[in-house]
C-alpha atoms as a PDB file:
ATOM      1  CA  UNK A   1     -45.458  10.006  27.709  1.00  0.00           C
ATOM      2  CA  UNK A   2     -45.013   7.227  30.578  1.00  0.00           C
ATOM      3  CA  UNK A   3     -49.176   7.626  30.983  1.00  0.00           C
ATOM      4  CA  UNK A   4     -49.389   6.631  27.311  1.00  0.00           C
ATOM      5  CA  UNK A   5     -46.972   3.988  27.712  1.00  0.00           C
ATOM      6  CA  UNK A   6     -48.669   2.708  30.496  1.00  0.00           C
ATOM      7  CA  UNK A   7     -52.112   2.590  28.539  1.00  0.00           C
ATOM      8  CA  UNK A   8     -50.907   1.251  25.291  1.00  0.00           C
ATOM      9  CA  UNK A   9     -49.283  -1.570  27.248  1.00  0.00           C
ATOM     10  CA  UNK A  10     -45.737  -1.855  28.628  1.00  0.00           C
ATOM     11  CA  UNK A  11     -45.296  -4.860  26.429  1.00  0.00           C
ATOM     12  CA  UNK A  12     -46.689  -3.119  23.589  1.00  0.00           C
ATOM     13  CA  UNK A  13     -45.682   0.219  23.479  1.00  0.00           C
ATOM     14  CA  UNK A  14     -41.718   1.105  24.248  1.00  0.00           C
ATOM     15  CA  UNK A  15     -40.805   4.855  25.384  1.00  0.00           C
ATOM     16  CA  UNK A  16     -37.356   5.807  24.078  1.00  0.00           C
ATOM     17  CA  UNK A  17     -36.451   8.936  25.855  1.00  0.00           C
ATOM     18  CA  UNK A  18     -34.240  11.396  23.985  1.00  0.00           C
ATOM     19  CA  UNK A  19     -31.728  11.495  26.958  1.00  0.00           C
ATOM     20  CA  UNK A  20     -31.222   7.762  26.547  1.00  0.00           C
ATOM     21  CA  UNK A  21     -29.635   8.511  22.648  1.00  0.00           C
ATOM     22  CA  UNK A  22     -27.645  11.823  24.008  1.00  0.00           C
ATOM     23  CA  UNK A  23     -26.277  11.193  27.077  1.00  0.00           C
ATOM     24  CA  UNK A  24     -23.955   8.039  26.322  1.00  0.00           C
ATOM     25  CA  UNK A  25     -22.402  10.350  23.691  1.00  0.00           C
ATOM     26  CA  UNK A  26     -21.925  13.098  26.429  1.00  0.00           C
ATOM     27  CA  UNK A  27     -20.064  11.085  28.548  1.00  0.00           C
ATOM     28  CA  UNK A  28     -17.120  10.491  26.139  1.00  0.00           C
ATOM     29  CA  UNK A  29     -17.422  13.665  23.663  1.00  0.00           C
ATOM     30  CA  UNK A  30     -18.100  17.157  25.212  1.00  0.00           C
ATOM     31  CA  UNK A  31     -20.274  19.302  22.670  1.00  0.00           C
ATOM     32  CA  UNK A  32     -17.626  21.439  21.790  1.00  0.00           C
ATOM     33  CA  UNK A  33     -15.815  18.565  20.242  1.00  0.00           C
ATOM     34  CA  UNK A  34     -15.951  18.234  16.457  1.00  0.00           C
ATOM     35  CA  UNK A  35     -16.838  14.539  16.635  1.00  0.00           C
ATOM     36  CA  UNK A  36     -19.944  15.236  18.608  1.00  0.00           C
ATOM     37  CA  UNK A  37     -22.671  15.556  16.363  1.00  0.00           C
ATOM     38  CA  UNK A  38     -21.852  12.751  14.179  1.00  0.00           C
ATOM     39  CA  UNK A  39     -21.643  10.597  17.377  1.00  0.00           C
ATOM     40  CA  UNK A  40     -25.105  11.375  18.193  1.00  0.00           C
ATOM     41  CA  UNK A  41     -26.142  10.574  14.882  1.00  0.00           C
ATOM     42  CA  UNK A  42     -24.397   6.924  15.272  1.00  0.00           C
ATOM     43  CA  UNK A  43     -25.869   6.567  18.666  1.00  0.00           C
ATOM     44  CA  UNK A  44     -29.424   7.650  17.022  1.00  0.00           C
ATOM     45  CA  UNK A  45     -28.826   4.757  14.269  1.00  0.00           C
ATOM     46  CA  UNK A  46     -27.807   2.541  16.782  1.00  0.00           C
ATOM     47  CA  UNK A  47     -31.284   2.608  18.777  1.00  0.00           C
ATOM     48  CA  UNK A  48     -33.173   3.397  15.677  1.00  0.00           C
ATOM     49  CA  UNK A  49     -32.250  -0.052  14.428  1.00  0.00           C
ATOM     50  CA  UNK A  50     -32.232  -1.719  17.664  1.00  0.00           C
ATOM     51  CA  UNK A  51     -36.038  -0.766  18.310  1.00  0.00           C
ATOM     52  CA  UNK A  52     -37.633   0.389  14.761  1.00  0.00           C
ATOM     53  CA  UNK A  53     -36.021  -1.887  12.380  1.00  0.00           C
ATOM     54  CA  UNK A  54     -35.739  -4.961  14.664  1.00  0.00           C
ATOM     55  CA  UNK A  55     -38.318  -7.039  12.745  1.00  0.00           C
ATOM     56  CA  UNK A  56     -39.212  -9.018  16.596  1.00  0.00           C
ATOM     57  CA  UNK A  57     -40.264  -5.086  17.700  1.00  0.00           C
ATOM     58  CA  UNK A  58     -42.531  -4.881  14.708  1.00  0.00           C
ATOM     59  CA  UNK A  59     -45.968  -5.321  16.353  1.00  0.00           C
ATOM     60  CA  UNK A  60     -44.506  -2.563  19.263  1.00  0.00           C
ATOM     61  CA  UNK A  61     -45.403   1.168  19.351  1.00  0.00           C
ATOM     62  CA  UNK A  62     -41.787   3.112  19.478  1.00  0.00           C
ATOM     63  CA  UNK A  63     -42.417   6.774  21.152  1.00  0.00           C
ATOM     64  CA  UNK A  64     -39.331   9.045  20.870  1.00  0.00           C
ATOM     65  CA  UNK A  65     -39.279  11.967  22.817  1.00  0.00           C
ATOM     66  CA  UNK A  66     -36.943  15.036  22.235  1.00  0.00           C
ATOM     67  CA  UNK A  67     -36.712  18.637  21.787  1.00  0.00           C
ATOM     68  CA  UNK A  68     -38.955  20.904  19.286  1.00  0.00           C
ATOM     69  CA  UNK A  69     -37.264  20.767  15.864  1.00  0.00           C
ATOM     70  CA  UNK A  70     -36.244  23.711  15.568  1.00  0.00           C
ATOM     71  CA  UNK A  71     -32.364  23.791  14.238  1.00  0.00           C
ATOM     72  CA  UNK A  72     -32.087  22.549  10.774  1.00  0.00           C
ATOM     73  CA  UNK A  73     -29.955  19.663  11.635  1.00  0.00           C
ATOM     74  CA  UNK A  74     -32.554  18.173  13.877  1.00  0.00           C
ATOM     75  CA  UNK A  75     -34.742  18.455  11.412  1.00  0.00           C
ATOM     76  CA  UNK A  76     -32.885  16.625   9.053  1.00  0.00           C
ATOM     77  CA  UNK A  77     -32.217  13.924  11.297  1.00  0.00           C
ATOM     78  CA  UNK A  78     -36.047  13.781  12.034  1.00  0.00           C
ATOM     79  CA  UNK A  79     -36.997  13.152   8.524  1.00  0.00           C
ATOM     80  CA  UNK A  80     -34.093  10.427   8.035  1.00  0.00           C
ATOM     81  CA  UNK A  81     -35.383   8.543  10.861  1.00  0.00           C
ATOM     82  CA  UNK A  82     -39.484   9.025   9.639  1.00  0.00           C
ATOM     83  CA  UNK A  83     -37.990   7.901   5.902  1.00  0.00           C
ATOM     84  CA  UNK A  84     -36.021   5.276   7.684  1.00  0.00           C
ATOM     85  CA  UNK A  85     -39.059   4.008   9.179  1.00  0.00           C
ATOM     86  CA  UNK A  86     -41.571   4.568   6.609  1.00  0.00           C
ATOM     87  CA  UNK A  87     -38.870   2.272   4.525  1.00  0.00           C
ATOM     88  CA  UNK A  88     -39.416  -0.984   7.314  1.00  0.00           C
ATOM     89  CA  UNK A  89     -43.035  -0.062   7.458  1.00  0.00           C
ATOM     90  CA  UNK A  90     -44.084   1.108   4.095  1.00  0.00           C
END
């Protein structure tokens, strides 16, 4: 992903590394804490809006990296960030 990056431009293209949305969460809310997944999904907003819907990143590539989507809740979160941005974009 850092290769693609790097050809696409650093100034154009922005890699968002899933550990960059999960981690801050993990260092105040263990997983085992009920709280947990919805503070992932605020963190996830939080960068989401900070790099997709910022209209001054609109002529930047945003590459997300993560896990396969396998459990249904990632999926769901996948397509509300892909309607999300299909809303700025579409």
């Amino acid at each position: 992903m850092r290769v693609l990056t790097e050809l696409l431009g650093v100034n154009r293209a922005v890699l968002i590394d899933n550990h960059q949305m999960i981690d801050p969460v993990e260092a105040t809310t263990p997983r085992e804490h009920p709280a947990y997944q919805r503070q992932r999904q605020l963190q996830r907003e939080k960068v989401f809006k900070e790099y997709v819907s910022n209209p001054e990143r609109a002529s930047q590539i945003i590459i997300f990296t993560g896990k396969p989507l396998m459990a249904d809740l990632h999926f769901k979160s996948f397509q509300k960030m892909l309607q999300r941005a299909m809303n700025v974009f579409g």
